[in-house]
Protein backbone atom coordinates (compact mmCIF):
# COMPACT_ATOMS: atom_id res chain seq x y z
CA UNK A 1 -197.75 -34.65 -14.81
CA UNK A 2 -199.05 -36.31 -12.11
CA UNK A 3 -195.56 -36.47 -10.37
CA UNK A 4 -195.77 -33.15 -10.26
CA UNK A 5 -199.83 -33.17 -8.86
CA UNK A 6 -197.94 -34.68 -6.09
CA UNK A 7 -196.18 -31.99 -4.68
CA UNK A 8 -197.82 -29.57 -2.31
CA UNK A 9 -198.92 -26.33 -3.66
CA UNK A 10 -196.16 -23.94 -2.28
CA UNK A 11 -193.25 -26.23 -4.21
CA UNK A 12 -195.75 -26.65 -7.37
CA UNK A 13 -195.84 -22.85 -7.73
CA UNK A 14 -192.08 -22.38 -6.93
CA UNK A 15 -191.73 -24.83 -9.62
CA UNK A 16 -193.66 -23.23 -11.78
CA UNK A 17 -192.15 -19.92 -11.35
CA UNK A 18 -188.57 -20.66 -11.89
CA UNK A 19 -189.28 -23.04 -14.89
CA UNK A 20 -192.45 -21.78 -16.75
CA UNK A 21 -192.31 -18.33 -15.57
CA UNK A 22 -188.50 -18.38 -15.88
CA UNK A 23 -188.11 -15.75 -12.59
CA UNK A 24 -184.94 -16.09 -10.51
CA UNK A 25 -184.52 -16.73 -7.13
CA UNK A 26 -184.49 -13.13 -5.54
CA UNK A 27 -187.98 -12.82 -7.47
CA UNK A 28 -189.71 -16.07 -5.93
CA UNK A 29 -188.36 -15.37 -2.69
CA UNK A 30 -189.82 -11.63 -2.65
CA UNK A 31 -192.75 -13.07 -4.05
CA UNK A 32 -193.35 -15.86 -1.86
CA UNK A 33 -191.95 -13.97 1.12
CA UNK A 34 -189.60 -16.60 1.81
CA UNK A 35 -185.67 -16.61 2.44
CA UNK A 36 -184.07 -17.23 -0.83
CA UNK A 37 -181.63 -19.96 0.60
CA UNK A 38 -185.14 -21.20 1.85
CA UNK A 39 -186.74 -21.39 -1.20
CA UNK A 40 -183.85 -22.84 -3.07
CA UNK A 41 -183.32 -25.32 -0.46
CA UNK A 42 -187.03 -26.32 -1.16
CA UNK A 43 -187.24 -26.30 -4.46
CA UNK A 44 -183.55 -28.25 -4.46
CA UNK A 45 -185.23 -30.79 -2.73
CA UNK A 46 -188.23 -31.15 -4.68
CA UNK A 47 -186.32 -31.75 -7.71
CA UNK A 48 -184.51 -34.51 -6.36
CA UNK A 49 -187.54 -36.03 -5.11
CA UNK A 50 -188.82 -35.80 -8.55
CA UNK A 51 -186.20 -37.24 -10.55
CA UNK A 52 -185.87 -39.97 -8.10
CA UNK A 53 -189.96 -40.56 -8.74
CA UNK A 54 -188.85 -40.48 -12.65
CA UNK A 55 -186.31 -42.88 -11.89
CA UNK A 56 -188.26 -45.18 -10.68
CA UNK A 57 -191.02 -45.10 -13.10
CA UNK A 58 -189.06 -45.63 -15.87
CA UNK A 59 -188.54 -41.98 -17.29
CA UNK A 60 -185.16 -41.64 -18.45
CA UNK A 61 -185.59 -37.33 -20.18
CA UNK A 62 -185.60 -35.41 -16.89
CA UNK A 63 -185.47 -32.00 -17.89
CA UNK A 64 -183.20 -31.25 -14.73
């Protein structure tokens, strides 16, 4: 988890909305109040900064 705790707090709650709170992408957008190519594009790239971190430390089961 602390991968995660790493994140700022807009992309932890994006994350947590799409994978814990299993909304879609119109829903976090209108939620947020954010362009959904926006949030996409942020949460795309806060996945791939993740799994890279994961990588890196050794953690092979990424769940994306």
């Amino acid at each position: 988890m602390s991968i995660l705790e790493k994140e700022p707090p807009q992309i932890k709650q994006i994350i947590k909305m799409h994978f814990y709170m299993e909304m879609t992408y119109m829903q976090i957008s209108a939620e947020l109040h954010l362009n959904k190519s926006t949030m996409a594009k942020r949460l795309r790239t806060a996945l791939k900064r993740i799994k890279a971190e994961m990588t890196q430390e050794g953690i092979r089961d990424c769940p994306f």
